[in-house]
C-alpha atoms as a PDB file:
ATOM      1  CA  UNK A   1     -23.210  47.850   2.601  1.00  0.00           C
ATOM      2  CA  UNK A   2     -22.185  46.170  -1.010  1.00  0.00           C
ATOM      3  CA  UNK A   3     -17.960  46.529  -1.205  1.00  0.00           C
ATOM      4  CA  UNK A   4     -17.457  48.715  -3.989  1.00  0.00           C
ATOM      5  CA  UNK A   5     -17.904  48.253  -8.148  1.00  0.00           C
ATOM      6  CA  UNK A   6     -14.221  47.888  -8.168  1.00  0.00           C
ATOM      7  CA  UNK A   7     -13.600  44.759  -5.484  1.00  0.00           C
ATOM      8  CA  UNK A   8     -13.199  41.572  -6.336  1.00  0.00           C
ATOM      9  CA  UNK A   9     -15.940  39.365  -7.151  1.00  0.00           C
ATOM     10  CA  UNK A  10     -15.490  35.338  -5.860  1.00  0.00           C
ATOM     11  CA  UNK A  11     -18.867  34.270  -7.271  1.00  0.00           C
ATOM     12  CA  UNK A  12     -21.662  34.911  -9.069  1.00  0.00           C
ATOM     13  CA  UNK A  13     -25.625  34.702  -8.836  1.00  0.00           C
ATOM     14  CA  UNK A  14     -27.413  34.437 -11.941  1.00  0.00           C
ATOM     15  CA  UNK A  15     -31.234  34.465 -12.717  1.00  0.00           C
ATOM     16  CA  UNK A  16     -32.151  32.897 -15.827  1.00  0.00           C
ATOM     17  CA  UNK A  17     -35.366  34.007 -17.890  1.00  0.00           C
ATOM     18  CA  UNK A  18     -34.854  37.014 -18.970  1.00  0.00           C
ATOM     19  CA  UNK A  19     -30.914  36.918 -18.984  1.00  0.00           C
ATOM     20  CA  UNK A  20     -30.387  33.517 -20.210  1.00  0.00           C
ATOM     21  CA  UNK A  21     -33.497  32.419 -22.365  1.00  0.00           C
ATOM     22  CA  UNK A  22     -36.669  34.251 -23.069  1.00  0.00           C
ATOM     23  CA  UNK A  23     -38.784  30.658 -22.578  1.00  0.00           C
ATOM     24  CA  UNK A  24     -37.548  28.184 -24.147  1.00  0.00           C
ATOM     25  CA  UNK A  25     -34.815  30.934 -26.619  1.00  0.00           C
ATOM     26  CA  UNK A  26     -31.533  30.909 -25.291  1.00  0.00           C
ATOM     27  CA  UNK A  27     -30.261  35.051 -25.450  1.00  0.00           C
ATOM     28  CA  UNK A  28     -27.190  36.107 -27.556  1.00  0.00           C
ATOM     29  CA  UNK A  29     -24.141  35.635 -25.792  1.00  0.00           C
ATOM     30  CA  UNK A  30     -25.503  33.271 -23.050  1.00  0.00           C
ATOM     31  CA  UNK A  31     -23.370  30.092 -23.990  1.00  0.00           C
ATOM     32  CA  UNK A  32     -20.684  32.083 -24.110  1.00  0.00           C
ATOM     33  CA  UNK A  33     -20.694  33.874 -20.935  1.00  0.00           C
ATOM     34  CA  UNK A  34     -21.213  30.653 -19.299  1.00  0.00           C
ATOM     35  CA  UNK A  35     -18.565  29.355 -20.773  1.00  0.00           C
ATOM     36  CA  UNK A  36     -16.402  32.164 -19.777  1.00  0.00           C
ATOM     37  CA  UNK A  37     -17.506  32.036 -16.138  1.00  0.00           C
ATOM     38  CA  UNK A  38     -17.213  28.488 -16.154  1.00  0.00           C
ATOM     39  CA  UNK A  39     -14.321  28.430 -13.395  1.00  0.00           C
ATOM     40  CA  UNK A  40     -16.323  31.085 -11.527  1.00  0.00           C
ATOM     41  CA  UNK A  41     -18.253  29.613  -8.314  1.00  0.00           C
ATOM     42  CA  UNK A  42     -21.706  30.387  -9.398  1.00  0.00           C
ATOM     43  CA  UNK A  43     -25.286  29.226  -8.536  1.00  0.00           C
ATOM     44  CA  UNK A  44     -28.337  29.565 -11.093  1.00  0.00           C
ATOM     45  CA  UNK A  45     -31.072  30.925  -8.656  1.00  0.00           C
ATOM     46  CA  UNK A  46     -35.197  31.614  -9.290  1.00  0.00           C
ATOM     47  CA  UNK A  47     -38.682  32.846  -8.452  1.00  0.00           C
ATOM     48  CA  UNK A  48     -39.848  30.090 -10.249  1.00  0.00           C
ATOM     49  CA  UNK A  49     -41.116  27.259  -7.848  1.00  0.00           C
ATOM     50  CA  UNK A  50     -42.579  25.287 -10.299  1.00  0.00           C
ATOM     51  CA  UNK A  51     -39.450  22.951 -11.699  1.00  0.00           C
ATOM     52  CA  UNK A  52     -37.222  20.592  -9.847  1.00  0.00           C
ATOM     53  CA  UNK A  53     -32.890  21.455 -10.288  1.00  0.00           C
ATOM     54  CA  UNK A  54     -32.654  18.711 -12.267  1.00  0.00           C
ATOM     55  CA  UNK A  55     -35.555  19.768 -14.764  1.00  0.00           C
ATOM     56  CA  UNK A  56     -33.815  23.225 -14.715  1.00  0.00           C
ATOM     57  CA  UNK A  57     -30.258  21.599 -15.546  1.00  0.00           C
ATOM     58  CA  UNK A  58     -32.304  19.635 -18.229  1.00  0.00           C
ATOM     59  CA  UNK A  59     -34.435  22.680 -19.717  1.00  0.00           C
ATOM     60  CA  UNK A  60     -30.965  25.033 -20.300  1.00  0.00           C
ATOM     61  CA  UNK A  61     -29.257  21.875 -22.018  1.00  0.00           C
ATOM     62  CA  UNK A  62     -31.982  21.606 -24.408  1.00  0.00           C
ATOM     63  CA  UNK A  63     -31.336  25.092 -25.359  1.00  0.00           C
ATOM     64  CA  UNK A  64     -27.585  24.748 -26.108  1.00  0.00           C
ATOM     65  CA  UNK A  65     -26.684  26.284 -22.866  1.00  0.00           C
ATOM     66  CA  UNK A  66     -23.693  24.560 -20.616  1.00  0.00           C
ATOM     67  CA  UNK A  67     -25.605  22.228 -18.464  1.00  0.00           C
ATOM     68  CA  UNK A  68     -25.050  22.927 -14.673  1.00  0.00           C
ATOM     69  CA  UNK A  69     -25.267  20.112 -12.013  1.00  0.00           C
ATOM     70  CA  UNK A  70     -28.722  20.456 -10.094  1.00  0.00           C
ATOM     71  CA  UNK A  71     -26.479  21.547  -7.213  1.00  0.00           C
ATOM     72  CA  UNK A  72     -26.382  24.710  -9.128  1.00  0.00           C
ATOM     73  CA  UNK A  73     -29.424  25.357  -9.063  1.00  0.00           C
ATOM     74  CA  UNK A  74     -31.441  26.999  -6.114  1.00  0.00           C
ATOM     75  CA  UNK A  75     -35.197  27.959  -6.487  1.00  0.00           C
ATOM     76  CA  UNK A  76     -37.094  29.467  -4.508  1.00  0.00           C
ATOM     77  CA  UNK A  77     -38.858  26.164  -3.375  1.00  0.00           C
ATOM     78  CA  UNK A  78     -35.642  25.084  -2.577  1.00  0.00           C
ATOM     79  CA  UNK A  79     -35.105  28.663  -0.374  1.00  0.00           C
ATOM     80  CA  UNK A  80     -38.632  27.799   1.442  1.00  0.00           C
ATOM     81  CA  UNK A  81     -37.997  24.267   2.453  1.00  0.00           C
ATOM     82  CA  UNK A  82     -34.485  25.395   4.017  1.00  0.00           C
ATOM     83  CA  UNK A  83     -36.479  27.901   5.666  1.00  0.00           C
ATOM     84  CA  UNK A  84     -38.632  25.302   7.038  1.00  0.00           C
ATOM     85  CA  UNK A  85     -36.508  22.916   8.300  1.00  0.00           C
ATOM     86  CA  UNK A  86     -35.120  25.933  10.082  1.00  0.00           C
ATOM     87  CA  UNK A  87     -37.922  27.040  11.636  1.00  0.00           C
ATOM     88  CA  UNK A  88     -40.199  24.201  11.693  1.00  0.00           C
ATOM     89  CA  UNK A  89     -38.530  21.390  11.691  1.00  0.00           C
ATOM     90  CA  UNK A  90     -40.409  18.189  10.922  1.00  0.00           C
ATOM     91  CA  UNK A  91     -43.192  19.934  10.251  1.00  0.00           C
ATOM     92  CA  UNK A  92     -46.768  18.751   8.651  1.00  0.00           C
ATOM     93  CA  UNK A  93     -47.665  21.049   5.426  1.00  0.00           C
ATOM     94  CA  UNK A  94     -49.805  21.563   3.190  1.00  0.00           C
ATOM     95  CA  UNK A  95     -48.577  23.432  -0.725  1.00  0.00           C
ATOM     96  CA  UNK A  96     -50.509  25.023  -3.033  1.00  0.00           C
ATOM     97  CA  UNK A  97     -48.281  24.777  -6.688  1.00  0.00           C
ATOM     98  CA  UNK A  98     -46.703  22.349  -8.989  1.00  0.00           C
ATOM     99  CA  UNK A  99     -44.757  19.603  -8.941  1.00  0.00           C
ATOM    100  CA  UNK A 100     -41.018  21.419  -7.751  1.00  0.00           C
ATOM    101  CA  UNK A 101     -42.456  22.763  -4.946  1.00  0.00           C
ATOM    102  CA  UNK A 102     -43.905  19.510  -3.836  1.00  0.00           C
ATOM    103  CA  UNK A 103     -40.782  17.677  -4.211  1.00  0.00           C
ATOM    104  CA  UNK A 104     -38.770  20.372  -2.103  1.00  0.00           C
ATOM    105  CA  UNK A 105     -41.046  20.025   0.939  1.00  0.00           C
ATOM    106  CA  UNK A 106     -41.255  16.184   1.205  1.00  0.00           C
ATOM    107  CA  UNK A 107     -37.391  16.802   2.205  1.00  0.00           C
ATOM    108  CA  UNK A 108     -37.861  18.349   5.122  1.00  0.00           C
ATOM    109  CA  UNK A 109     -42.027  17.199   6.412  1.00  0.00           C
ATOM    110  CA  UNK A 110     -45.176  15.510   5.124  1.00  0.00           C
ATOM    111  CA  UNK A 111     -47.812  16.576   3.434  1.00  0.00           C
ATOM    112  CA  UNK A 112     -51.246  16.633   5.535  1.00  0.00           C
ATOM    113  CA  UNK A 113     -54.028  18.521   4.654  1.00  0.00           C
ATOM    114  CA  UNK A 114     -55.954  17.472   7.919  1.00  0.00           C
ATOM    115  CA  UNK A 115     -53.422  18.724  10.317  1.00  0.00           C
ATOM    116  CA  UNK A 116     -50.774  21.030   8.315  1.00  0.00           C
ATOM    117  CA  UNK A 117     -49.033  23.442  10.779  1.00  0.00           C
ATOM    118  CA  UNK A 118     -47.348  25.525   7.181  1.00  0.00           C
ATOM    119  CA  UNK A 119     -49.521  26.427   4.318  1.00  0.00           C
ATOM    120  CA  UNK A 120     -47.344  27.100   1.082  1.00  0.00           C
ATOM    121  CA  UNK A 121     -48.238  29.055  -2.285  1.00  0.00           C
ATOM    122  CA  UNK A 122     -46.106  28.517  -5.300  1.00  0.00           C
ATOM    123  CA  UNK A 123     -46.900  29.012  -8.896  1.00  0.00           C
ATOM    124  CA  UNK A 124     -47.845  26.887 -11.891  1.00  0.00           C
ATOM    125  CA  UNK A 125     -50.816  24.665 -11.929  1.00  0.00           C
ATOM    126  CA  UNK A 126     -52.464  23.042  -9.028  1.00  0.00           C
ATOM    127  CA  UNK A 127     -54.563  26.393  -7.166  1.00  0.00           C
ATOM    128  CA  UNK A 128     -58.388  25.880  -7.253  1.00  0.00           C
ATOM    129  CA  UNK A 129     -61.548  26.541  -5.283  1.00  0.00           C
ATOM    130  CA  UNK A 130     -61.152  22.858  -3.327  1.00  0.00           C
ATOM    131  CA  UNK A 131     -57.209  23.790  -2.793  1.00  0.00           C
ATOM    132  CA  UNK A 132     -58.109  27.410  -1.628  1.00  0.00           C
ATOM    133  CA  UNK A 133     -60.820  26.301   0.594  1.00  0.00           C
ATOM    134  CA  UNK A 134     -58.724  23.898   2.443  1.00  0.00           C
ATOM    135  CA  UNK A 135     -55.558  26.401   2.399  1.00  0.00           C
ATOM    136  CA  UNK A 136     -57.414  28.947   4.236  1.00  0.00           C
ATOM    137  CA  UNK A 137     -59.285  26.742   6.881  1.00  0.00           C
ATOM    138  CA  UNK A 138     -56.113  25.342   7.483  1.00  0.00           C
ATOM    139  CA  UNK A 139     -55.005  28.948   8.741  1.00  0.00           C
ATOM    140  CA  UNK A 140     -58.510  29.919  10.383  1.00  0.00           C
ATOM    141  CA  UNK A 141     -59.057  27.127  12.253  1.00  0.00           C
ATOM    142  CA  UNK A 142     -56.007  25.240  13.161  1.00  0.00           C
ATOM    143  CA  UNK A 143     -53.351  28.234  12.972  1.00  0.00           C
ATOM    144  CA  UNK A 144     -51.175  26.781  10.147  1.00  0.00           C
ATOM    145  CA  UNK A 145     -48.623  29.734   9.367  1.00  0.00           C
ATOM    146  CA  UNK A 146     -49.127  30.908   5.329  1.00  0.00           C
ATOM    147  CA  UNK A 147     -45.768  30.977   3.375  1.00  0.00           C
ATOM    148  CA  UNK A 148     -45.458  32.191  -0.454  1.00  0.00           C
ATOM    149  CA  UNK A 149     -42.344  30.948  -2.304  1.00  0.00           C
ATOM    150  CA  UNK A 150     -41.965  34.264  -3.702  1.00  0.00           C
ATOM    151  CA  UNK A 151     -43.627  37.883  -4.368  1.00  0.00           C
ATOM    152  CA  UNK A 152     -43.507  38.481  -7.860  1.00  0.00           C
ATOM    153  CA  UNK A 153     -47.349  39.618  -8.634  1.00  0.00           C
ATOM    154  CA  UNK A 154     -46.971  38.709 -12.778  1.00  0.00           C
ATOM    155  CA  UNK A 155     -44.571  36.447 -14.042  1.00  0.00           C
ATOM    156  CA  UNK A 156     -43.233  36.386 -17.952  1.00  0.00           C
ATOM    157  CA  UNK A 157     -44.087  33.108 -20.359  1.00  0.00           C
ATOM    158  CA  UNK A 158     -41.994  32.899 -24.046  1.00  0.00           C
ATOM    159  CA  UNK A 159     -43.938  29.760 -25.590  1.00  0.00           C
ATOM    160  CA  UNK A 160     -43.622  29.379 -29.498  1.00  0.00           C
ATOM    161  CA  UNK A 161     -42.434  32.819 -29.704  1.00  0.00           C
ATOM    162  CA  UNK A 162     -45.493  34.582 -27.873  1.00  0.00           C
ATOM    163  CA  UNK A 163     -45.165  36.372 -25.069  1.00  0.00           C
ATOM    164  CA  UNK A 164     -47.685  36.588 -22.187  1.00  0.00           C
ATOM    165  CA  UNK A 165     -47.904  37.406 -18.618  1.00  0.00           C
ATOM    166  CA  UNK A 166     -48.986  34.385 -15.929  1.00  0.00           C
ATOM    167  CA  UNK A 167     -49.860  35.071 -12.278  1.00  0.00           C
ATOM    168  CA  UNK A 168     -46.615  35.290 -10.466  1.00  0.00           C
ATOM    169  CA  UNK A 169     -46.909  34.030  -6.376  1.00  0.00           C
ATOM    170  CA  UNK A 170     -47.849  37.155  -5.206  1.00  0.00           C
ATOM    171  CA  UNK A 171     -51.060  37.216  -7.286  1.00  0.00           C
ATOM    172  CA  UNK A 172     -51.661  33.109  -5.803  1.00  0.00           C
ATOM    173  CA  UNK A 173     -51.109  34.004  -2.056  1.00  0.00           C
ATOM    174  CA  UNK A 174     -53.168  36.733  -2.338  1.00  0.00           C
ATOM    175  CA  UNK A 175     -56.543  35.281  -2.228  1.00  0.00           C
ATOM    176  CA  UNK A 176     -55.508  32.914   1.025  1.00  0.00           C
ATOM    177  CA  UNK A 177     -54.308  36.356   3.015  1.00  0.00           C
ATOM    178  CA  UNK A 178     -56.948  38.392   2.042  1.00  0.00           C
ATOM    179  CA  UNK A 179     -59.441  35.943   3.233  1.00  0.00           C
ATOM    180  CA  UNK A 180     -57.784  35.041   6.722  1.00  0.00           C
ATOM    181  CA  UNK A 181     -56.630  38.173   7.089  1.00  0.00           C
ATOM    182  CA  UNK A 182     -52.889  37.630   7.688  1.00  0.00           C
ATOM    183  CA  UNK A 183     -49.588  38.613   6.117  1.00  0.00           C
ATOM    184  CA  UNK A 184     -47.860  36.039   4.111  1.00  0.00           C
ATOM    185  CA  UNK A 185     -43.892  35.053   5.214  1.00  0.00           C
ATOM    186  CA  UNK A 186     -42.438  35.697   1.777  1.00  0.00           C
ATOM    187  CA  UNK A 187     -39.288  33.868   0.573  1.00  0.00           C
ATOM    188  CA  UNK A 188     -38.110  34.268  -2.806  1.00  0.00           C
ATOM    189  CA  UNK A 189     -36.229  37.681  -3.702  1.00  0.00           C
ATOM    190  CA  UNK A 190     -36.173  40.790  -2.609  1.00  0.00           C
ATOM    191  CA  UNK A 191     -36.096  39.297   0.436  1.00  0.00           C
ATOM    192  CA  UNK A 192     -33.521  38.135   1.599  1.00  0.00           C
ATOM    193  CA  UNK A 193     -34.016  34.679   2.689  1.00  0.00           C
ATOM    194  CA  UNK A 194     -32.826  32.789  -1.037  1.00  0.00           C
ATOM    195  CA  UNK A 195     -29.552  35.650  -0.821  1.00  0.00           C
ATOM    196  CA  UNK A 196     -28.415  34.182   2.703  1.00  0.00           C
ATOM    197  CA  UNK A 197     -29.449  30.039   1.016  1.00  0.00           C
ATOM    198  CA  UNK A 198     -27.422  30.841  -1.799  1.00  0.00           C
ATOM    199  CA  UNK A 199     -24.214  32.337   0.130  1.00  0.00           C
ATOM    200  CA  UNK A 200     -24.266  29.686   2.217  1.00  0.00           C
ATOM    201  CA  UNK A 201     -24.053  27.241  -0.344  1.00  0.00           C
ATOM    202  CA  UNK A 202     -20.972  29.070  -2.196  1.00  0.00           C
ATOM    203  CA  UNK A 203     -19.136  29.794   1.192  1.00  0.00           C
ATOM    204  CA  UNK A 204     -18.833  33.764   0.143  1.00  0.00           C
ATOM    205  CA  UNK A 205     -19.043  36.770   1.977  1.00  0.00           C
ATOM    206  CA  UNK A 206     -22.276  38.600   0.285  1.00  0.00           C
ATOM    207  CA  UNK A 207     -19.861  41.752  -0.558  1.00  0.00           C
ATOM    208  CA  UNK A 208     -17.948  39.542  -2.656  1.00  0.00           C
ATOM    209  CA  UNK A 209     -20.918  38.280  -4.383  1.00  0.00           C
ATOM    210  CA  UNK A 210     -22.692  39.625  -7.471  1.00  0.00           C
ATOM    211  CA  UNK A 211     -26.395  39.014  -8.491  1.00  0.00           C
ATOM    212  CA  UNK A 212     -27.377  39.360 -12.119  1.00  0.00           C
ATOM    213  CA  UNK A 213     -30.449  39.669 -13.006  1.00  0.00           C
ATOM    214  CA  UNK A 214     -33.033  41.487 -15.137  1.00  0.00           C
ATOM    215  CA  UNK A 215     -35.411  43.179 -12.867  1.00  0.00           C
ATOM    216  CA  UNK A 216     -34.867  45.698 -10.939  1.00  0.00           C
ATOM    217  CA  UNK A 217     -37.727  45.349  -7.791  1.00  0.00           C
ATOM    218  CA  UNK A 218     -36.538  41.798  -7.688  1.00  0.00           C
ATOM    219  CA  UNK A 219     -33.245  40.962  -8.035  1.00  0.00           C
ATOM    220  CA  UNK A 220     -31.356  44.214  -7.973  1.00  0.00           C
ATOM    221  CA  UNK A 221     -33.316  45.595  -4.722  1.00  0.00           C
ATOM    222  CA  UNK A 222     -33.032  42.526  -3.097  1.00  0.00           C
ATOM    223  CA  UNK A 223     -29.528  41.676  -3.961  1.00  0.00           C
ATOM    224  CA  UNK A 224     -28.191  45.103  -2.625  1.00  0.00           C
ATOM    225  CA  UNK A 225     -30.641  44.760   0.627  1.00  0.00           C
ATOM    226  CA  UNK A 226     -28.494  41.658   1.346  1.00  0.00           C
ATOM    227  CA  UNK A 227     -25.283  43.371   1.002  1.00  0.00           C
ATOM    228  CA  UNK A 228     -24.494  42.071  -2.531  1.00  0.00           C
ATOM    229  CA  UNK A 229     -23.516  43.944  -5.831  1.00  0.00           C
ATOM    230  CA  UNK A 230     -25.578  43.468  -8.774  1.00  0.00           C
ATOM    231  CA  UNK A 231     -25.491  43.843 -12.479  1.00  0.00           C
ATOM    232  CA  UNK A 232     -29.030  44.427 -14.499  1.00  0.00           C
ATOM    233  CA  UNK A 233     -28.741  43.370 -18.226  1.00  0.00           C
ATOM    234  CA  UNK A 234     -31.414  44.634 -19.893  1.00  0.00           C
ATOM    235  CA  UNK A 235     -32.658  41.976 -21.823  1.00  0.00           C
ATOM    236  CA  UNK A 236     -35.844  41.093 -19.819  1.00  0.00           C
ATOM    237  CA  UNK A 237     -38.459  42.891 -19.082  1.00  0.00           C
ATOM    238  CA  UNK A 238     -36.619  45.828 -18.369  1.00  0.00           C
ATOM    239  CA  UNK A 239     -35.706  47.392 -21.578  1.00  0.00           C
ATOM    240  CA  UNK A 240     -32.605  49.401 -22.949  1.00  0.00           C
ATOM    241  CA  UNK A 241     -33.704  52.919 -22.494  1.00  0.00           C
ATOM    242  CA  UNK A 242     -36.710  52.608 -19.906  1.00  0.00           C
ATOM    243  CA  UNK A 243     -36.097  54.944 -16.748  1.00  0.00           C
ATOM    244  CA  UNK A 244     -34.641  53.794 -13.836  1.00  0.00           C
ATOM    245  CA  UNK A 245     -37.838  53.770 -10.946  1.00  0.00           C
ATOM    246  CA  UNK A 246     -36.834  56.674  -8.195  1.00  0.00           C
ATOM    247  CA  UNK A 247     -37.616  54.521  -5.759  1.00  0.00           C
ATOM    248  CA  UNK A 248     -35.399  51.604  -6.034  1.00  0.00           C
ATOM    249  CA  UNK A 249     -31.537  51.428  -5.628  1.00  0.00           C
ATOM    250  CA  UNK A 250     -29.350  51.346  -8.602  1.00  0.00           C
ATOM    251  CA  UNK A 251     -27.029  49.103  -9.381  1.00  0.00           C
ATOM    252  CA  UNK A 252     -23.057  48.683  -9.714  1.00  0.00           C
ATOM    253  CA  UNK A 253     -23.461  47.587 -13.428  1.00  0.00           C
ATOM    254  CA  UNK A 254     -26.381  48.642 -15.363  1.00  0.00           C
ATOM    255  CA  UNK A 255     -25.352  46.797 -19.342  1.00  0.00           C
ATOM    256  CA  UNK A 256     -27.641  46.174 -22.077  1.00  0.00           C
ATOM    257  CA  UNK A 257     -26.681  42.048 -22.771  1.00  0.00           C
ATOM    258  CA  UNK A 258     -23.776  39.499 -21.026  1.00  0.00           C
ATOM    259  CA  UNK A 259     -21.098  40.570 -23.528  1.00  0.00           C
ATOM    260  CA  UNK A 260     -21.056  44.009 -22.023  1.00  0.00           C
ATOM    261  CA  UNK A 261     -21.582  42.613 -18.819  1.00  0.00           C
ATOM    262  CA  UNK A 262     -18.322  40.289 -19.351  1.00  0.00           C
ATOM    263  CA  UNK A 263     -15.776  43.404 -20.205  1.00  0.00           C
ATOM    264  CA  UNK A 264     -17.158  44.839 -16.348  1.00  0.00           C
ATOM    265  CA  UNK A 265     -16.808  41.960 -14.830  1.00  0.00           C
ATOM    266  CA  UNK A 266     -13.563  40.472 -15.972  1.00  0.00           C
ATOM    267  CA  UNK A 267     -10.717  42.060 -14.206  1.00  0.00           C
ATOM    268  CA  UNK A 268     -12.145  41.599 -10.848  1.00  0.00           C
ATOM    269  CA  UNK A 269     -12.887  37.280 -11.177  1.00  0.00           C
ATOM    270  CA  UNK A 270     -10.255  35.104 -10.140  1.00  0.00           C
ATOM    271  CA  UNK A 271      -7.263  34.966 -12.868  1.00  0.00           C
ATOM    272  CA  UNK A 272      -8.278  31.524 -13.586  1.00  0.00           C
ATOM    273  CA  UNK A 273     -11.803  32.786 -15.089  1.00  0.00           C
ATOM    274  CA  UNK A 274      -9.840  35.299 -17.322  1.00  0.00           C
ATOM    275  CA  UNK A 275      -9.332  33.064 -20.459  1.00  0.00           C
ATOM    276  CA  UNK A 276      -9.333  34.231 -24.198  1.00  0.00           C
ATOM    277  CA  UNK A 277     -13.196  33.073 -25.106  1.00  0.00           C
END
């Protein structure tokens, strides 16, 4: 179980769209809570597959947003190629997705669609009938296990002020399982594969740890699953006012933007995080 609301937090996991930027729109207040958690251990974590760290550090500085080191960054292609070299180490693979993805697997195996014993699904661009084809004979005929870098069935796009909804990696795997009949080994939150990445990486006990995030299916449910506390700020796609679903767990703070989230948070970080900004 999650300590309680009122323990003290040693670091924090933060998603990004959604409570950071809507696209390419930094939120009110997102400088300056990153600012304010600046002495803070703290990791930005994802869904998204489709960038590398460093074009994540480089996307938030072009919005005015404190840049973090790529260390700070995990994604969710970064979650599935530690899961890899876990559990199949030096393995041959074969990835369906864009270019962050790609760049995460060469790390830890080599691409070969011939002979790949993993079959990976990401997002972004790069999933076509040739692609497909080759994904699913891959798991038919030569037994290649199917992985999906994360669930999420829609994803949300901010371009030039528009919103719309793009196929999240749920939607992508979907055609590969259906076809070979087989359930997908899913990485990215709720599970809790990028939690146990991302404490390992701050050297904190999950209790002690606080995800925020903007949805609750996603990263509330899965942050709590792992034994986190989490904080929703409602300034993604879950609005100020919509009801919480019956199903899922609630969480410790439930604010409507990171100023509000800041007074909760602030007298349980370290002293040193608790300066006048």
């Amino acid at each position: 179980m999650p300590d309680p609301p009122g323990a003290p937090i040693d670091a924090l996991l933060l998603d990004m769209d959604g409570v950071l930027h809507h696209g390419e729109r930094p939120l009110p207040g997102a400088a300056r809570f990153l600012r304010r958690i600046a002495a803070v251990p703290h990791l930005f974590v994802t869904n998204n597959p489709i960038r590398t760290p460093a074009q994540v550090s480089a996307r938030l500085a072009a919005m005015g947003l404190p840049r973090p080191a790529p260390a700070q960054v995990l994604t969710s292609a970064l979650a599935t190629a530690d899961w890899l070299a876990r559990e199949h180490p030096g393995c041959r693979w074969f990835a369906i997705g864009a270019g962050g993805l790609h760049e995460a697997l060469r790390r830890v195996g080599a691409e070969d669609q011939a002979n790949a014993d993993v079959v990976v699904v990401g997002e972004g661009p790069g999933i076509d009938f040739e692609r497909l084809t080759i994904g699913i004979n891959l798991v038919l005929d030569r037994g290649a296990r199917l992985v999906v870098t994360n669930p999420d069935v829609s994803v949300d796009d901010w371009h030039a002020g528009r919103h719309r909804v793009l196929p999240g990696g749920g939607a992508l795997v979907a055609p590969l399982a259906l076809a070979c009949g087989v359930t997908p080994v899913v990485i990215g939150k709720p599970q809790p594969r990028l939690f146990r990445v991302a404490l390992a990486r701050l050297g904190v006990a999950a209790g002690r740890c606080v995800m925020v995030g903007d949805r609750p299916d996603t990263d509330i449910a899965g942050a709590l699953g792992a034994g986190l506390r989490a904080a929703l700020v409602r300034s993604g796609r879950f609005a100020p006012g919509a009801a919480w679903p019956d199903a899922l767990p609630r969480p410790q703070w439930d604010v409507p933007d990171l100023d509000s989230l800041w007074q909760g948070l602030r007298p349980l970080l370290p002293a040193a995080s608790n300066g006048p900004l």
